[in-house]
N, C-alpha and C. Protein backbone atom coordinates (compact mmCIF):
# COMPACT_ATOMS: atom_id res chain seq x y z
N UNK A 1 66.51 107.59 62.00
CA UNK A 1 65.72 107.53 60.81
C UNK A 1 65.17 108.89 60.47
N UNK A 2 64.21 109.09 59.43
CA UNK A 2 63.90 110.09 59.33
C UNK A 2 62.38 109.77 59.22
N UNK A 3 61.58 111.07 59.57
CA UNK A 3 59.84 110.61 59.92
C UNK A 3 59.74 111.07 58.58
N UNK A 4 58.41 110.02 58.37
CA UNK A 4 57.45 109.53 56.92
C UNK A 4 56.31 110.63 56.88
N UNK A 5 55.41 110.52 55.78
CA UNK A 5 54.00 111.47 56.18
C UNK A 5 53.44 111.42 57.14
N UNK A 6 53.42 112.39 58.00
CA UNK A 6 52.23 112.32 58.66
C UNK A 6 52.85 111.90 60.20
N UNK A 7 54.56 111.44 60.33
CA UNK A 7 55.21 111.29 61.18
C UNK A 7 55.40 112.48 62.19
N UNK A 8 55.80 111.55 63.14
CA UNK A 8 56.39 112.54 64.23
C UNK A 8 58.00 112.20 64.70
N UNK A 9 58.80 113.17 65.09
CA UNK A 9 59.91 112.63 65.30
C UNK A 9 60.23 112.78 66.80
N UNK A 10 60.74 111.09 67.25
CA UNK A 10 61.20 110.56 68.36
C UNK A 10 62.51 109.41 68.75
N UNK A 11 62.75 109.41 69.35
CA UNK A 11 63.85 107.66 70.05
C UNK A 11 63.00 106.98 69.79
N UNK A 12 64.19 105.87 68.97
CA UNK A 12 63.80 104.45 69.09
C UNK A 12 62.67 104.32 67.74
N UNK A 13 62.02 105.11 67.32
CA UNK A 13 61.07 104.61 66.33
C UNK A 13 61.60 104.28 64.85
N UNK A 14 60.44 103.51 63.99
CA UNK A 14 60.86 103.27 62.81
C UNK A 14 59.92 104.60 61.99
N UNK A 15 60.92 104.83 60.58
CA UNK A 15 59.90 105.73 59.94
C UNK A 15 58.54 104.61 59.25
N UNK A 16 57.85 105.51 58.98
CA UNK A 16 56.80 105.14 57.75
C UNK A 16 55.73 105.81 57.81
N UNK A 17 54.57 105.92 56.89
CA UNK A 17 53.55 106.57 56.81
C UNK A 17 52.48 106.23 57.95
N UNK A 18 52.38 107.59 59.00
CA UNK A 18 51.67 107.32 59.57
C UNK A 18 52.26 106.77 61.09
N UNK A 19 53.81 106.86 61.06
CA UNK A 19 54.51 105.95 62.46
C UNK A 19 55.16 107.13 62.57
N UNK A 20 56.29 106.75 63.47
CA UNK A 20 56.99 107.61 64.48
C UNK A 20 58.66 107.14 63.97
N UNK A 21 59.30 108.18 63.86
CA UNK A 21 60.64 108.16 63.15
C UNK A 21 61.58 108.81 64.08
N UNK A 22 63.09 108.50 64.23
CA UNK A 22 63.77 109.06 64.81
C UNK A 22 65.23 107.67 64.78
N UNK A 23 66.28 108.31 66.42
CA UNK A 23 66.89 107.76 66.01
C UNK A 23 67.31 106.50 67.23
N UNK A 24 68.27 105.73 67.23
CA UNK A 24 68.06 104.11 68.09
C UNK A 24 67.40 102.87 67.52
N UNK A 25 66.68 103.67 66.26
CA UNK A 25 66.64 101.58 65.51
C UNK A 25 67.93 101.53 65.47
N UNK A 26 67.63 99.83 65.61
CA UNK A 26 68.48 98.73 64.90
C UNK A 26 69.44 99.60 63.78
N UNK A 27 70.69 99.85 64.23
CA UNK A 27 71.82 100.36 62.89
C UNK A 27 71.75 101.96 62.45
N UNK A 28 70.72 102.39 63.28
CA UNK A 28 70.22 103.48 62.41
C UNK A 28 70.92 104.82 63.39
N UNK A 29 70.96 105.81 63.10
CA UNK A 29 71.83 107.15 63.58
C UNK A 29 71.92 108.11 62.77
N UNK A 30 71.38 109.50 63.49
CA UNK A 30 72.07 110.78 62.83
C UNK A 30 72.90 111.28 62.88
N UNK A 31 73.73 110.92 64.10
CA UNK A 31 74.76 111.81 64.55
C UNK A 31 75.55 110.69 65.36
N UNK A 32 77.19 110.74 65.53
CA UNK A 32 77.89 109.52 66.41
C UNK A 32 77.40 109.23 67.71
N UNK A 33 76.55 110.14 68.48
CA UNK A 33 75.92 110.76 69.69
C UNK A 33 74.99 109.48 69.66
N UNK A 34 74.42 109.07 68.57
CA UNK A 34 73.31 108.50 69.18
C UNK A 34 73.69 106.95 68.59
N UNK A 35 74.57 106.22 68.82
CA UNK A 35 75.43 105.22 68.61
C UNK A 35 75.93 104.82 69.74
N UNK A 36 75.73 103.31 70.09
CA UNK A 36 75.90 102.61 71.36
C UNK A 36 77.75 103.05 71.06
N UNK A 37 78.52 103.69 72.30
CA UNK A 37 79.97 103.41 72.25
C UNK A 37 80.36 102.01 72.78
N UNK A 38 81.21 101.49 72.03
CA UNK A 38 81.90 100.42 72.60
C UNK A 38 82.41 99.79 73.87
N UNK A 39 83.08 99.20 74.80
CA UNK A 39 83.69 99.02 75.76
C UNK A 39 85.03 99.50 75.73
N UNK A 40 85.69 99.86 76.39
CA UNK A 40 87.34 100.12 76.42
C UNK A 40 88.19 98.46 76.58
N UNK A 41 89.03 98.20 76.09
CA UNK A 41 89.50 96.89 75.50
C UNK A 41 91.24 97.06 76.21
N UNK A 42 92.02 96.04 75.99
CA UNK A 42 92.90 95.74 76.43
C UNK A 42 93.90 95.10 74.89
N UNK A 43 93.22 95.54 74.19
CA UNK A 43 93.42 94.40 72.54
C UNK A 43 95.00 95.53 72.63
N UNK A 44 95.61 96.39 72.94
CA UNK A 44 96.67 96.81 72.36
C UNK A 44 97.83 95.61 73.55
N UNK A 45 97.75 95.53 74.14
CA UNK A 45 98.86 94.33 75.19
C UNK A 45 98.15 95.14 76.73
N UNK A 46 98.95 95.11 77.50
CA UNK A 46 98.57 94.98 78.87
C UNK A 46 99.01 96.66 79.25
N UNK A 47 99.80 96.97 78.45
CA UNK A 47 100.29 98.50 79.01
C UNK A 47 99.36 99.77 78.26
N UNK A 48 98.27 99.42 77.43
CA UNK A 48 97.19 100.09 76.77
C UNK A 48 95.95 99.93 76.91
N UNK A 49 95.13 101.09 77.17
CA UNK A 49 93.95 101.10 77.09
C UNK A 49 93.56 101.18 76.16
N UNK A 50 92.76 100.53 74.99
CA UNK A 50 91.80 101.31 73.61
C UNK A 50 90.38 101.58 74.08
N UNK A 51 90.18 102.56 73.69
CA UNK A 51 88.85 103.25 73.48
C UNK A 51 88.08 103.30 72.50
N UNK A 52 87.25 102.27 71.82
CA UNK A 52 86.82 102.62 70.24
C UNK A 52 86.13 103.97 70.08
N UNK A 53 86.25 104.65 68.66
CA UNK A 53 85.38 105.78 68.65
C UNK A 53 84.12 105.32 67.73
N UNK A 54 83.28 105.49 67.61
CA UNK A 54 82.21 105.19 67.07
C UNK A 54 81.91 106.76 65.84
N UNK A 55 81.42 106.01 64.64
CA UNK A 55 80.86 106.80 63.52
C UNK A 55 79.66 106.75 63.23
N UNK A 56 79.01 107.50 62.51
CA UNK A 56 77.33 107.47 61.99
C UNK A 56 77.69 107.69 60.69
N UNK A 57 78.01 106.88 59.73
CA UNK A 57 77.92 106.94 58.54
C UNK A 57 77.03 106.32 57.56
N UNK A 58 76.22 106.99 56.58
CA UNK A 58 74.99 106.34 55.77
C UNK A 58 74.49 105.95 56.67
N UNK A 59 73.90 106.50 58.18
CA UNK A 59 72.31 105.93 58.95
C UNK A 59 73.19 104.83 59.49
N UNK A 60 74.30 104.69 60.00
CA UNK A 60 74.60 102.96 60.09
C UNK A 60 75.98 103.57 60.82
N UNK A 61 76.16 102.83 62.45
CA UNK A 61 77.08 103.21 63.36
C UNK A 61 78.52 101.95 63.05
N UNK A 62 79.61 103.07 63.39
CA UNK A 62 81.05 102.06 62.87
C UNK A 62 81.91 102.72 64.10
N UNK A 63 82.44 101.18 64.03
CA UNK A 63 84.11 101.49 65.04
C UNK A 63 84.86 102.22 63.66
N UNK A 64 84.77 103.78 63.74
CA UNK A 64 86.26 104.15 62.59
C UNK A 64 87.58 104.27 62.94
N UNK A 65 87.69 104.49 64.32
CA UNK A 65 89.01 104.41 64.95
C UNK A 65 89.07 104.26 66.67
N UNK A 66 90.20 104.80 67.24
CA UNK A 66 89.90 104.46 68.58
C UNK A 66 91.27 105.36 69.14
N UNK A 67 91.44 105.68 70.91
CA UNK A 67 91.78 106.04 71.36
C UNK A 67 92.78 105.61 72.12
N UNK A 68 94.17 105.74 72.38
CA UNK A 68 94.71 104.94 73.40
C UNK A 68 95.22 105.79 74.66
N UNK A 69 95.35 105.17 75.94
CA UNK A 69 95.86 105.55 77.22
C UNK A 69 96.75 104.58 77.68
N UNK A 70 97.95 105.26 77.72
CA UNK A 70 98.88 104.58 78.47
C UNK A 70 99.28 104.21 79.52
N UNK A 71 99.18 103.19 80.33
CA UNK A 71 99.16 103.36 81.31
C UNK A 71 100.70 103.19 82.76
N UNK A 72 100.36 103.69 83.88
CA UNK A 72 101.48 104.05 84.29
C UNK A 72 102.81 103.34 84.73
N UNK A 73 103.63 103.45 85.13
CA UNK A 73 105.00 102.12 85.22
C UNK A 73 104.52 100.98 86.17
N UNK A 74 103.78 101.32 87.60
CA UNK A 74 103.19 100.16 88.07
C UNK A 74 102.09 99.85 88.01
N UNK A 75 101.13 100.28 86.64
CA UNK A 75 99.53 99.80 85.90
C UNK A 75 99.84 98.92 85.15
N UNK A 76 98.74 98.16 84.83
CA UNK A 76 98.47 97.82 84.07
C UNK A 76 97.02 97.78 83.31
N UNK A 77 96.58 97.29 82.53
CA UNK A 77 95.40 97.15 81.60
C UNK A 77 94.34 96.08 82.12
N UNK A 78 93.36 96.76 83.03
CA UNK A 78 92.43 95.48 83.82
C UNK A 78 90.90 95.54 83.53
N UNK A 79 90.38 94.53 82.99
CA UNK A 79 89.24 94.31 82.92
C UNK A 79 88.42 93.70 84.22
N UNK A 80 87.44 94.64 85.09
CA UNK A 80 87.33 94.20 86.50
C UNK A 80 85.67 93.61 86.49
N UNK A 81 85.42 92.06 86.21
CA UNK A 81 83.42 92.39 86.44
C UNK A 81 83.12 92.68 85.49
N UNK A 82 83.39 92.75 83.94
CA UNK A 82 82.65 93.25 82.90
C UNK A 82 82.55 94.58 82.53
N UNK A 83 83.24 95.38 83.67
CA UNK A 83 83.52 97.08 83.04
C UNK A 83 84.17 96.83 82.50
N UNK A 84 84.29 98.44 81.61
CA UNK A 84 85.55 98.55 80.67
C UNK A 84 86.78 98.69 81.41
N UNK A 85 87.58 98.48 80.36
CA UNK A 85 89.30 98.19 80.93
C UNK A 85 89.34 99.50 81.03
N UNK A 86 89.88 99.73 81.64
CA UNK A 86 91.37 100.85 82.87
C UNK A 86 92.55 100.57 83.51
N UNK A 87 93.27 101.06 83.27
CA UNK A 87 94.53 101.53 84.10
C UNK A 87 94.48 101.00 85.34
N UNK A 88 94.98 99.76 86.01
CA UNK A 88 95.36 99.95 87.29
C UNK A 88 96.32 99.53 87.89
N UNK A 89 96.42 100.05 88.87
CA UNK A 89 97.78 99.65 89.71
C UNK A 89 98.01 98.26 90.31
N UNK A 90 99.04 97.63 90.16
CA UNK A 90 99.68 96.70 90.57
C UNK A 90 99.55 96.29 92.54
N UNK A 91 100.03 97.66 92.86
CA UNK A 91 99.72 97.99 94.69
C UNK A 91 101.00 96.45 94.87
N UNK A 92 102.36 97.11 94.15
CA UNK A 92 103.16 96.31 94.77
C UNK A 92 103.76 96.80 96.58
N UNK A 93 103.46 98.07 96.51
CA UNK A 93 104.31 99.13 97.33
C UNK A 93 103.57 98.45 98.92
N UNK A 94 104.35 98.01 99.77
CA UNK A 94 104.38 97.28 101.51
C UNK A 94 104.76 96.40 101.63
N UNK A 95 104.11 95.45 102.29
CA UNK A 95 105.15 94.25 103.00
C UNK A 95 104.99 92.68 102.43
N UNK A 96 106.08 92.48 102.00
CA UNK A 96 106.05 91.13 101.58
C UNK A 96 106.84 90.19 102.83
N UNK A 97 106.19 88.33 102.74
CA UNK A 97 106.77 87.70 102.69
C UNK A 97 107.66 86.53 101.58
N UNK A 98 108.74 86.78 101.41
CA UNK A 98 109.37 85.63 100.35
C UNK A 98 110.25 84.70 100.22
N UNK A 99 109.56 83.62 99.99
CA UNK A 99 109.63 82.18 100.57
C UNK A 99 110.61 81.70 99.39
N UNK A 100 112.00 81.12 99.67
CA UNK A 100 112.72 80.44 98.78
C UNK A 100 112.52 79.26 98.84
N UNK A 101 112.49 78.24 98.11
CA UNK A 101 112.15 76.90 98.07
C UNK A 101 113.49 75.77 97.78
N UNK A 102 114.59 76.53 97.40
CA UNK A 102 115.55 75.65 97.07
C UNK A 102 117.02 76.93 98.06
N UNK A 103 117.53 76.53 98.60
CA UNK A 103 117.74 74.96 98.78
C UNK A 103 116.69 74.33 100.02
N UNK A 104 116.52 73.02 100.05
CA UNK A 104 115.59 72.77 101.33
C UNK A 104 116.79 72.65 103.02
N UNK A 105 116.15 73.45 103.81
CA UNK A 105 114.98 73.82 103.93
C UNK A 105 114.97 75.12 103.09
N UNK A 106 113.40 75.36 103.13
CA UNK A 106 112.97 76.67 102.74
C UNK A 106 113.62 77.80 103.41
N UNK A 107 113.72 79.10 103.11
CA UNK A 107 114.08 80.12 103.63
C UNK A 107 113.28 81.22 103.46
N UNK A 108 112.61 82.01 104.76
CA UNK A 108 111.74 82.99 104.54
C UNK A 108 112.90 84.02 104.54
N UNK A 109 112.52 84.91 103.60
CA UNK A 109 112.62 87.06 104.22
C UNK A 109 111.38 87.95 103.94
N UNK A 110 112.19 88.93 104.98
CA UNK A 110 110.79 89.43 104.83
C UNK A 110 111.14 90.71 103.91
N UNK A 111 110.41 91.63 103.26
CA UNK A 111 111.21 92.17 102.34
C UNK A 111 109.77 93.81 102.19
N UNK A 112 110.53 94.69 102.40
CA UNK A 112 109.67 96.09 102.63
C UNK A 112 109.61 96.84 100.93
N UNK A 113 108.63 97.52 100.27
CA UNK A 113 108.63 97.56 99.51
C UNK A 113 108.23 99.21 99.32
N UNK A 114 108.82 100.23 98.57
CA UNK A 114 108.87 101.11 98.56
C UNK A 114 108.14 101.88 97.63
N UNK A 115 106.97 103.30 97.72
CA UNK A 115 106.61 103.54 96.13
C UNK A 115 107.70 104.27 95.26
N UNK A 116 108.79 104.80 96.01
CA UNK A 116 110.25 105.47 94.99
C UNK A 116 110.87 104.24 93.94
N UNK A 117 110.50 102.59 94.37
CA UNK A 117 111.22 102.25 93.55
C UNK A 117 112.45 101.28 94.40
N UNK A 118 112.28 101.54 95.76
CA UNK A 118 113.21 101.02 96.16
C UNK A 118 112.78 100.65 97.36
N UNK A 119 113.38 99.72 98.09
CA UNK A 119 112.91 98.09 99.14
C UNK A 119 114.19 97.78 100.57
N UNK A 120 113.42 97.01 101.03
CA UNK A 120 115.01 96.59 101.74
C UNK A 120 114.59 95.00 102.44
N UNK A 121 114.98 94.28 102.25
CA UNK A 121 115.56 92.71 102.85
C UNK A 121 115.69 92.79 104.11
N UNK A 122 114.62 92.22 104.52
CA UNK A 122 114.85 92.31 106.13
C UNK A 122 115.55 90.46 106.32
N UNK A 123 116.57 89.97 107.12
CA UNK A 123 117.28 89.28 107.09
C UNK A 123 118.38 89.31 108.74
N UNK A 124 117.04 88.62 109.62
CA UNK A 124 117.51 88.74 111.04
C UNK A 124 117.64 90.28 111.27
N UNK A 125 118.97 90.92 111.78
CA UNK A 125 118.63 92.55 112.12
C UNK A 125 119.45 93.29 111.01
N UNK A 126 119.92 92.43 110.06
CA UNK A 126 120.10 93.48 108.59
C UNK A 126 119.18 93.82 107.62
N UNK A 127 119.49 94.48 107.22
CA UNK A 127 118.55 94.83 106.13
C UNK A 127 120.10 95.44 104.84
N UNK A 128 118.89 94.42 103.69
CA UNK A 128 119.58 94.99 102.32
C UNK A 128 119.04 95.62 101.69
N UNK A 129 118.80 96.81 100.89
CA UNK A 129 118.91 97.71 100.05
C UNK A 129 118.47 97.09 98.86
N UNK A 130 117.34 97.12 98.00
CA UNK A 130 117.21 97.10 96.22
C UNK A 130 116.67 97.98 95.61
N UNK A 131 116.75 97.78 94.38
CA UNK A 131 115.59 98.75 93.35
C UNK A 131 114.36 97.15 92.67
N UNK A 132 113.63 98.17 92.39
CA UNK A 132 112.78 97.21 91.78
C UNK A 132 111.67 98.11 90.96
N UNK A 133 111.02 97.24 89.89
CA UNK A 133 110.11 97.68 88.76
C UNK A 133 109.55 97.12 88.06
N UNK A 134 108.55 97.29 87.45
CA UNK A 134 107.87 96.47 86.62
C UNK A 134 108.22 95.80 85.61
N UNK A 135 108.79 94.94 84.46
CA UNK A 135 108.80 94.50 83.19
C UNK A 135 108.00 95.26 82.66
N UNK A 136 108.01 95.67 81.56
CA UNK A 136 106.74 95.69 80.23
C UNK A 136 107.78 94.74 79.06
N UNK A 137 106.62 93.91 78.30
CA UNK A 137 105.07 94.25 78.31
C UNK A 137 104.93 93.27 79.27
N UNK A 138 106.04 92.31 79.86
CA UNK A 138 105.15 90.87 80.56
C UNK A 138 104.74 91.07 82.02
N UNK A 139 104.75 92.80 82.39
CA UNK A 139 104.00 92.75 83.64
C UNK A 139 104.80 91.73 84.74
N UNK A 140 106.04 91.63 84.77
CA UNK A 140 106.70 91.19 85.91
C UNK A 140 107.64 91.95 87.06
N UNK A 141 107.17 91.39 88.17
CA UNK A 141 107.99 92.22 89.13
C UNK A 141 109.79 91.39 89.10
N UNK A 142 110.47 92.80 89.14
CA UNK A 142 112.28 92.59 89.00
C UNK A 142 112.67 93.02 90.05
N UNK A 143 113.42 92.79 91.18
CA UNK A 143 114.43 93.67 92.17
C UNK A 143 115.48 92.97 91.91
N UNK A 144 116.42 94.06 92.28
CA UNK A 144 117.90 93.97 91.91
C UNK A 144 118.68 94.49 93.16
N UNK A 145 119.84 93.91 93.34
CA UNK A 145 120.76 94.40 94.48
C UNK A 145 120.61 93.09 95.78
N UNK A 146 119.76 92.75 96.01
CA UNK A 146 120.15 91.55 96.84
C UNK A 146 120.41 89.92 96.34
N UNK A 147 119.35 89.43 95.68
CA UNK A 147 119.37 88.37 94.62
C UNK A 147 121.05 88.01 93.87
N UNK A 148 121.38 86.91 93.33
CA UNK A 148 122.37 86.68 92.52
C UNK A 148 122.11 87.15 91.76
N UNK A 149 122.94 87.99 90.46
CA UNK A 149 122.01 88.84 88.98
C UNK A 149 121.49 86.97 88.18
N UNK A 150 122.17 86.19 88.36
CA UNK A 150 121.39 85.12 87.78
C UNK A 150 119.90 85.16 87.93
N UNK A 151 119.79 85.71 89.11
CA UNK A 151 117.77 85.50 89.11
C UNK A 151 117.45 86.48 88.45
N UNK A 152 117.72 87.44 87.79
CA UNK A 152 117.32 88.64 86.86
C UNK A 152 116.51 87.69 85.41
N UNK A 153 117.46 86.53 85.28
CA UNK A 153 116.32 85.77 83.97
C UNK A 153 115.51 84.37 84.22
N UNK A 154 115.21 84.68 85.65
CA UNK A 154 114.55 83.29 85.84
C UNK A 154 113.23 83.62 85.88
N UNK A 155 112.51 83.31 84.79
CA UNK A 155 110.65 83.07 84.72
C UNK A 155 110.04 84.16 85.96
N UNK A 156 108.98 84.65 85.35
CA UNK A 156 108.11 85.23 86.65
C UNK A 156 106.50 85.16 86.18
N UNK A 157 105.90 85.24 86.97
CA UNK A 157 104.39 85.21 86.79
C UNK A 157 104.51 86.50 86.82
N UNK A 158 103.40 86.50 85.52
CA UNK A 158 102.62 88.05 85.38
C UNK A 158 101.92 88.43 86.28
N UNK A 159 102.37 89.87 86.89
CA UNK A 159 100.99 90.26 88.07
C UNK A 159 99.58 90.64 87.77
N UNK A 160 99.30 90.15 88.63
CA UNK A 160 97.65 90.32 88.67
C UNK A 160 96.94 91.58 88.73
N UNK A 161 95.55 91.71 89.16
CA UNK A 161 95.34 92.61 89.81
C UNK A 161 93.94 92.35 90.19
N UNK A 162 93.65 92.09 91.90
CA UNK A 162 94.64 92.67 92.50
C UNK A 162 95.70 91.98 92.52
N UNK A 163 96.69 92.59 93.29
CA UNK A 163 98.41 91.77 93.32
C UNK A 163 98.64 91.14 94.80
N UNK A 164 98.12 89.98 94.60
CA UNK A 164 98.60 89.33 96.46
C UNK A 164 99.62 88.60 96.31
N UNK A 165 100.31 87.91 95.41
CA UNK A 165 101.10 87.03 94.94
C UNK A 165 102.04 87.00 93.81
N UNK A 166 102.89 86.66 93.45
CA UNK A 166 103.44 85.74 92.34
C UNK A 166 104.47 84.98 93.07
N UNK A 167 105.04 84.41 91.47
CA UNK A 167 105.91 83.07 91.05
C UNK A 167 106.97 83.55 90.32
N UNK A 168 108.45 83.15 91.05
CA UNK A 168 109.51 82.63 90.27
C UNK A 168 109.41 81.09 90.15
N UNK A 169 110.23 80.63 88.45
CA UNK A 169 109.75 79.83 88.29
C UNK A 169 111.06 78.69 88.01
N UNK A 170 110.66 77.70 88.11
CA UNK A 170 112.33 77.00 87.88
C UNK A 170 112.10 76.97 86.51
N UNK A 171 113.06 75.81 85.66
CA UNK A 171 113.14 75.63 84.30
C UNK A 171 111.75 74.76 83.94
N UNK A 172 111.67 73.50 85.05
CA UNK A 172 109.96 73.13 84.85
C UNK A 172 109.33 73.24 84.95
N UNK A 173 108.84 74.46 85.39
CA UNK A 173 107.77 74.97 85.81
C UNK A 173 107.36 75.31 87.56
N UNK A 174 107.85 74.53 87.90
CA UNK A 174 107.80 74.33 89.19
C UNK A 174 108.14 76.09 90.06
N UNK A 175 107.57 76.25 91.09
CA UNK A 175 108.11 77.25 92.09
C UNK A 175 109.43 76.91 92.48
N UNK A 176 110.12 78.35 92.20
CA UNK A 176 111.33 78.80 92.99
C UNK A 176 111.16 79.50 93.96
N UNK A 177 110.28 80.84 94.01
CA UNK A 177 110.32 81.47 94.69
C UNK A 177 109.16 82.07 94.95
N UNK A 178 108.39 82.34 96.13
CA UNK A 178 106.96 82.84 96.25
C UNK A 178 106.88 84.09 97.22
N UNK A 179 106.85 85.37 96.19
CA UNK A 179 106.25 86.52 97.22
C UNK A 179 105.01 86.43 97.54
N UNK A 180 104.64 86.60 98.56
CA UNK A 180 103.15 87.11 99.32
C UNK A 180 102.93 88.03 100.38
N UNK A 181 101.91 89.21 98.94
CA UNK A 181 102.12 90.29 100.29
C UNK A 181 101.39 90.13 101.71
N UNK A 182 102.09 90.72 102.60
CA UNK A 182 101.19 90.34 103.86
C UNK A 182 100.66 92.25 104.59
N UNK A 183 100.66 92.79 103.84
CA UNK A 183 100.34 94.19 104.21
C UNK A 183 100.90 95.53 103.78
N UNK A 184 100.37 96.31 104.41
CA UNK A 184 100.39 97.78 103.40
C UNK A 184 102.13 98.68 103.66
């Protein structure tokens, strides 16, 4: 605001004759500086951070635009507790167990997970070789090279974060297949 006769200028006050003027009323601002900033948001999909920028135009604070951060091949866009969203990592990279469900019986492997991008199938005393990576935008984990390529389009749960789990999925919904990591 701006101080009245006889004002003094401070935070938080209203003007008028005889009061204390400045800036933090309700709507009011001289400068973008003194305008609550927004939270950082997730509103662009899961692979963006927005940042609103805040304006002081006519005494009166506005979202006029905003900022984006992209985030990295194994991040995603996480809102943790009510902070603002950030960038974080997936933390697919160590040791899984993964449990096939069909045919019965079940079949465990155990399956090592690499941060280059690449894994190996542990399977009694062989081990197989994959690549693997994120989806965007649906945030799903893919490996390739051991699997039939048929499982390349079968359903996956979006990862979390943190990431202890997901789901391949049959056609009804049901589990096909359940990774769970069991360590680093």
């Amino acid at each position: 605001g701006t101080a009245g006769t006889g004002g003094t200028a401070g935070t938080g006050g209203t003007a008028g004759t005889g009061g204390t003027a400045g800036t933090g009323g309700a709507g009011q601002c001289m400068q973008p500086t003194d305008c609550a900033t927004p939270a950082a948001d997730c509103s662009l999909g899961p692979t963006r951070v927005v940042q609103p920028v805040v304006s002081c135009l006519a005494n009166a604070c506005f979202v006029t635009s905003s900022t984006t951060t992209a985030c990295g091949r194994d991040e995603t866009c996480y809102v943790d507790g009510g902070q603002p969203a950030r960038c974080a990592s997936f933390d697919i990279v160590g040791s899984w167990i993964v449990t096939h469900f069909e045919p019965v019986p079940n079949t465990v492997y155990a399956l090592r997970v690499s941060a280059d991008g690449g894994g190996l199938y542990l399977v009694g005393d062989a081990g197989y070789p994959v690549r693997w990576t994120v989806n965007r935008p649906s945030n799903t984990f893919v490996d390739t090279g051991f699997w039939h390529p048929a499982f390349a389009s079968v359903p996956r749960d979006p990862l979390q974060v943190p990431t202890t789990s997901f789901n391949l999925r049959q056609a009804d919904g049901g589990v096909l297949m359940r990774y769970l990591k069991v360590g680093p």
